[in-house]
N, C-alpha and C. Protein backbone atom coordinates (compact mmCIF):
# COMPACT_ATOMS: atom_id res chain seq x y z
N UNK A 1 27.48 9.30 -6.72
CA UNK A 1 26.62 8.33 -7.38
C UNK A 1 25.31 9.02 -7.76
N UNK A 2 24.96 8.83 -9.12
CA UNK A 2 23.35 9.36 -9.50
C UNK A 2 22.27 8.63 -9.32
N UNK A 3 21.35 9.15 -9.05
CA UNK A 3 20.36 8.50 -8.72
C UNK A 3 19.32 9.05 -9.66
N UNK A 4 19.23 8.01 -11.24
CA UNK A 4 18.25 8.50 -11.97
C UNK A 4 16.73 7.13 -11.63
N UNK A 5 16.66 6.76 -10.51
CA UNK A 5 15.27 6.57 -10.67
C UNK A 5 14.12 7.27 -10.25
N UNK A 6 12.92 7.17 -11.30
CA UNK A 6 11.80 8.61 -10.78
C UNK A 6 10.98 7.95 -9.57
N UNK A 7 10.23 8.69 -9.61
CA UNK A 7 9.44 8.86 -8.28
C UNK A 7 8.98 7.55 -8.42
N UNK A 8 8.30 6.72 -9.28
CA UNK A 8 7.45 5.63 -9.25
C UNK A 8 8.27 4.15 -8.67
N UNK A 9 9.83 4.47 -9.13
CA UNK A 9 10.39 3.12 -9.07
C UNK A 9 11.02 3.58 -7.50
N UNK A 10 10.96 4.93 -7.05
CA UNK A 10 11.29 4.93 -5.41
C UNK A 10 10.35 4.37 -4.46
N UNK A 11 8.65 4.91 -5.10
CA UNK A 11 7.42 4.55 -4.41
C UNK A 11 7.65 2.63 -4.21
N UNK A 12 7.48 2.28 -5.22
CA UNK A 12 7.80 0.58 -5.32
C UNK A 12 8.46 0.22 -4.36
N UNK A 13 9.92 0.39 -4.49
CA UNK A 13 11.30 0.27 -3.84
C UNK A 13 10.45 0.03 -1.97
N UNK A 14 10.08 1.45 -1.97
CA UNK A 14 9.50 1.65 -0.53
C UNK A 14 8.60 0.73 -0.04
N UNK A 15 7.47 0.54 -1.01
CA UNK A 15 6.45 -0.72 -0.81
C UNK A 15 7.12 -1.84 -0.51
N UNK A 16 7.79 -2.41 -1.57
CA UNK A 16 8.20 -3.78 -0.93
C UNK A 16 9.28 -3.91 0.30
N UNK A 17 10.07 -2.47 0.58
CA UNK A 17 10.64 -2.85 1.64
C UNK A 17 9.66 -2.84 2.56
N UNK A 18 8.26 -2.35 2.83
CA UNK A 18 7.97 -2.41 4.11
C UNK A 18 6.87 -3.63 4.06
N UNK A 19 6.40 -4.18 3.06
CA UNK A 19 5.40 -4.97 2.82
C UNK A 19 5.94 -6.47 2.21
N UNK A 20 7.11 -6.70 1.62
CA UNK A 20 7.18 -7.75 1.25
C UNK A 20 7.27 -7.45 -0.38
N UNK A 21 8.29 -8.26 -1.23
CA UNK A 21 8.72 -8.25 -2.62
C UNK A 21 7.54 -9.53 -2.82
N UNK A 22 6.87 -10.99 -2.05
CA UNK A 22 5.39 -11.44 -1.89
C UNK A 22 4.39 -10.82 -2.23
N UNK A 23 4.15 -9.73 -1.43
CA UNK A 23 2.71 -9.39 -1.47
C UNK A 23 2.53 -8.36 -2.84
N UNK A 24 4.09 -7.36 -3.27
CA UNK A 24 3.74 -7.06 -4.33
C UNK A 24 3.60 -7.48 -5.84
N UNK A 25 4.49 -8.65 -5.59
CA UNK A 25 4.26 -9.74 -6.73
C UNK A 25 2.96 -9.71 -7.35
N UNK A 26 2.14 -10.09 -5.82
CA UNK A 26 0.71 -11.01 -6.04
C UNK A 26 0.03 -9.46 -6.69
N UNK A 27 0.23 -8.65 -6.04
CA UNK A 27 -0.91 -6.94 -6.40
C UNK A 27 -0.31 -7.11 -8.41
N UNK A 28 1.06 -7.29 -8.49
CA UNK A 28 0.95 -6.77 -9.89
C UNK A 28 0.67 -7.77 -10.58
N UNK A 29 0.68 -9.01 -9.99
CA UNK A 29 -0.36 -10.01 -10.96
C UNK A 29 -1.63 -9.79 -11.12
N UNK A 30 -1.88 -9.32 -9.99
CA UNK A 30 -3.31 -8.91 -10.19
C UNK A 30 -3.72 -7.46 -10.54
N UNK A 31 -2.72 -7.01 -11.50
CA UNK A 31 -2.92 -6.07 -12.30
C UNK A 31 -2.49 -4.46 -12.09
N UNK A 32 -1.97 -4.80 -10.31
CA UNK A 32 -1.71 -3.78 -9.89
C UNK A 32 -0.19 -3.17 -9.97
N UNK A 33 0.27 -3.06 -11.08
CA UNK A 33 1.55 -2.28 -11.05
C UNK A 33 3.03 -1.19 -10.58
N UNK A 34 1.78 -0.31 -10.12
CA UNK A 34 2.46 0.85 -9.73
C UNK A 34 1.83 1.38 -8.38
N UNK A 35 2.44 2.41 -7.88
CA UNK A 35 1.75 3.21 -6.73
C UNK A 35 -0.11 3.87 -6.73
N UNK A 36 0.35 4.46 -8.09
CA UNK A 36 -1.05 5.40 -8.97
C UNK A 36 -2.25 3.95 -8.73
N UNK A 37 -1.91 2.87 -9.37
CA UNK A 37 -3.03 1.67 -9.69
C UNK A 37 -3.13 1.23 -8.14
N UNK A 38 -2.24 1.01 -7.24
CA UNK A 38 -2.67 0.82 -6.23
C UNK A 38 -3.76 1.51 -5.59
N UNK A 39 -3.41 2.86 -5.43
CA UNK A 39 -3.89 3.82 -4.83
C UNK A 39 -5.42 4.39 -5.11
N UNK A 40 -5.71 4.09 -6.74
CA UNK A 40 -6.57 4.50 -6.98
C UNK A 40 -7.66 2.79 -7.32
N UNK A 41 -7.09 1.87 -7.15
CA UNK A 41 -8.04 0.77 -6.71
C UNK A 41 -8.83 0.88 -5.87
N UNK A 42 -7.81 1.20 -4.30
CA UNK A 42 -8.96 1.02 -3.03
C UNK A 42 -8.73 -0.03 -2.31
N UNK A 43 -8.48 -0.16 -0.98
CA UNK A 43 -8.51 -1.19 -0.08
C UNK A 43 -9.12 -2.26 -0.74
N UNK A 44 -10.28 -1.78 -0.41
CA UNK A 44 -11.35 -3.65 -0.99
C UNK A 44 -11.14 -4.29 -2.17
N UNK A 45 -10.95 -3.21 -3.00
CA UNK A 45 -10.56 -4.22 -4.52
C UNK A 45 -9.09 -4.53 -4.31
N UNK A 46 -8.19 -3.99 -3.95
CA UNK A 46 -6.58 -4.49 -3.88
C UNK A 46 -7.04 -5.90 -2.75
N UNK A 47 -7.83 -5.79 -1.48
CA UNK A 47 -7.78 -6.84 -0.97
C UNK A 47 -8.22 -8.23 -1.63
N UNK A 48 -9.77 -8.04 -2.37
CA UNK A 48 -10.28 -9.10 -3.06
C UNK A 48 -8.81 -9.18 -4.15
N UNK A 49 -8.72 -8.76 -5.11
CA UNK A 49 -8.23 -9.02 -6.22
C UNK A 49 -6.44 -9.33 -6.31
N UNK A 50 -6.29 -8.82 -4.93
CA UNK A 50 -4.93 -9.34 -4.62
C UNK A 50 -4.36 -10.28 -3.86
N UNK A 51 -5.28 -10.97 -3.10
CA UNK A 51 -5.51 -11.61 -2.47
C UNK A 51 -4.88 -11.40 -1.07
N UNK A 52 -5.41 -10.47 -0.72
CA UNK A 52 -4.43 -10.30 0.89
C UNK A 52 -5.59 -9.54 1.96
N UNK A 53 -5.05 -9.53 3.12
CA UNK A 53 -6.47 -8.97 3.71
C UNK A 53 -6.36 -7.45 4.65
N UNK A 54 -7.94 -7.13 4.16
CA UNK A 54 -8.25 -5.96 3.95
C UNK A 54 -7.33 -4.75 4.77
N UNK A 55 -7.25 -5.13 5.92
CA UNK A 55 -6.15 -4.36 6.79
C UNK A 55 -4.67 -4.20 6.26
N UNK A 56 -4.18 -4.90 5.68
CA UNK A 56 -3.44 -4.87 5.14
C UNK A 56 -3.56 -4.12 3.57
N UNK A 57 -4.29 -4.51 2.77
CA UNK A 57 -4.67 -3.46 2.21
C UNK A 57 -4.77 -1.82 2.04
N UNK A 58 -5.31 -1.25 3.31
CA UNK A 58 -5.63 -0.74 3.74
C UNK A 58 -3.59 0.53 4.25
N UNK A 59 -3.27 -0.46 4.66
CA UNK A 59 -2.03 0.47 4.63
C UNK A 59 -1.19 0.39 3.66
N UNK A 60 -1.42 -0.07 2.11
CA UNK A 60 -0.86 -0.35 1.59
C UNK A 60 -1.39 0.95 0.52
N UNK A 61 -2.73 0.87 0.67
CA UNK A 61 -3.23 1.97 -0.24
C UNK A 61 -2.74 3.59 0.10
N UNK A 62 -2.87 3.53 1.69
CA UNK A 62 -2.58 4.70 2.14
C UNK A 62 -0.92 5.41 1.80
N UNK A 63 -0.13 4.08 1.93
CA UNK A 63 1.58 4.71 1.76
C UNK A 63 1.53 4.78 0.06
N UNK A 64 0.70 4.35 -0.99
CA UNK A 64 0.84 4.35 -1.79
C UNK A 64 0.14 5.58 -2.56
N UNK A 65 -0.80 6.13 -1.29
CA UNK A 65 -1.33 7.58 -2.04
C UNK A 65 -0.36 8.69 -1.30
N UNK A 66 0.01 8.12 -0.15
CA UNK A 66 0.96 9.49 0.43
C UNK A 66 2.10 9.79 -0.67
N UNK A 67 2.57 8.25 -0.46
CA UNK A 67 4.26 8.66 -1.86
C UNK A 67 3.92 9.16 -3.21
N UNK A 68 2.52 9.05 -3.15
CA UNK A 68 1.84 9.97 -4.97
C UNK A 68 1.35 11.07 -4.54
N UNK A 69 0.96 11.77 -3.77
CA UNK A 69 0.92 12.97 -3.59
C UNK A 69 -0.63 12.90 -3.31
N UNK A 70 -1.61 11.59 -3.40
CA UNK A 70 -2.47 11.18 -4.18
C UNK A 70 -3.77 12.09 -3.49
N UNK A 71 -3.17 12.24 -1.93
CA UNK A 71 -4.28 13.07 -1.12
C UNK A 71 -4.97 12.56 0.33
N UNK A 72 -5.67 12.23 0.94
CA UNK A 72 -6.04 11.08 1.62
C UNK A 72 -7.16 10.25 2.22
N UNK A 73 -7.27 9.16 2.99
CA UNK A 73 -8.26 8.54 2.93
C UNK A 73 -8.97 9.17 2.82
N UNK A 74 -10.60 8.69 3.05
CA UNK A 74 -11.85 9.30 3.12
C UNK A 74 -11.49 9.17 4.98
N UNK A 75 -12.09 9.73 5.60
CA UNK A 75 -11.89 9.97 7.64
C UNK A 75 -12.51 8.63 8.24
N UNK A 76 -13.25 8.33 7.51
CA UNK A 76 -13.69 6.93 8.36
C UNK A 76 -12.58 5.86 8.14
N UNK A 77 -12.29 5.75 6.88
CA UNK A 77 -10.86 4.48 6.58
C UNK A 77 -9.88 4.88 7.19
N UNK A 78 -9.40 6.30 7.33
CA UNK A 78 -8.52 6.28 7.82
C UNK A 78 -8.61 5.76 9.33
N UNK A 79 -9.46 6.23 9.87
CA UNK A 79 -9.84 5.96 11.70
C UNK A 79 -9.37 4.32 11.77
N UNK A 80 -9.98 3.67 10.59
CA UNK A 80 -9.83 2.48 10.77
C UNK A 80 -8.86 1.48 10.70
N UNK A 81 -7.97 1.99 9.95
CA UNK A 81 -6.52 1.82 9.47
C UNK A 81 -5.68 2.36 10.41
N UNK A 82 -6.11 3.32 10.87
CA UNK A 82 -4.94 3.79 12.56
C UNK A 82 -5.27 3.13 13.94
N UNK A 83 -6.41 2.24 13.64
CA UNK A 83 -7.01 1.56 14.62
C UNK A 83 -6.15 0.54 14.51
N UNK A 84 -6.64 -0.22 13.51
CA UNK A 84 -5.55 -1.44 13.31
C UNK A 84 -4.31 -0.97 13.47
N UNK A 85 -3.65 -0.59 13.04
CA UNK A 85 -2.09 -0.52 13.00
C UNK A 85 -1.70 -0.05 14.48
N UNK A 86 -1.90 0.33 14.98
CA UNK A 86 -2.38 0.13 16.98
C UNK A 86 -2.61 -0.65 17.61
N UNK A 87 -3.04 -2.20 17.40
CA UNK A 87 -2.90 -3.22 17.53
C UNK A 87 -1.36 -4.10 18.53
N UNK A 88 -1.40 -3.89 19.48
CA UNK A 88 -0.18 -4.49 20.30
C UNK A 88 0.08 -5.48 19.58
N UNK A 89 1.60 -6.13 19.14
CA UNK A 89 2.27 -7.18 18.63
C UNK A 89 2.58 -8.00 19.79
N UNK A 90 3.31 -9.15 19.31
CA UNK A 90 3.59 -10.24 20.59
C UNK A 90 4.57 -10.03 21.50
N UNK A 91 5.41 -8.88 21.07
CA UNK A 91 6.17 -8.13 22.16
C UNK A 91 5.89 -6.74 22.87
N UNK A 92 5.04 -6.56 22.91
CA UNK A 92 4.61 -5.15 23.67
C UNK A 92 3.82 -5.55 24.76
């Protein structure tokens, strides 16, 4: 079997499996399309303008600059984004 989709429609693919085919709806209504537009928005504007919150954001930007090659956080967002996502769930 071939697999002619490029990098952008794998990046996607990946997003909504780990985030919800929801939350990316709402990002490309709100203008956000692709991995690249994610990535180079920024937590705070994907959070305001997408309506979702900032932590979430926040790892959304990051898997979306890793799968682009894009580079990474600035060291303080990141600290902060590995903070959160460290966060015990209701089963641990």
């Amino acid at each position: 079997m071939l697999n002619d989709e490029g990098p952008e429609v794998r990046s996607l693919t990946l997003l909504i499996q780990l985030f919800g085919r929801e939350v990316l709806d709402r990002l490309r209504e709100a203008g956000f399309a692709s991995p690249i537009a994610i990535a180079r928005a920024g937590p705070e504007m994907l959070a305001e303008q997408g309506d979702i919150t900032l932590p979430l954001a926040r790892r959304i930007v990051a898997l979306a600059m890793e799968t682009e090659g894009i580079g990474e956080l600035p060291a303080q967002e990141a600290e902060v984004a590995e903070s959160q996502a460290d966060v015990p769930g209701p089963l641990e």
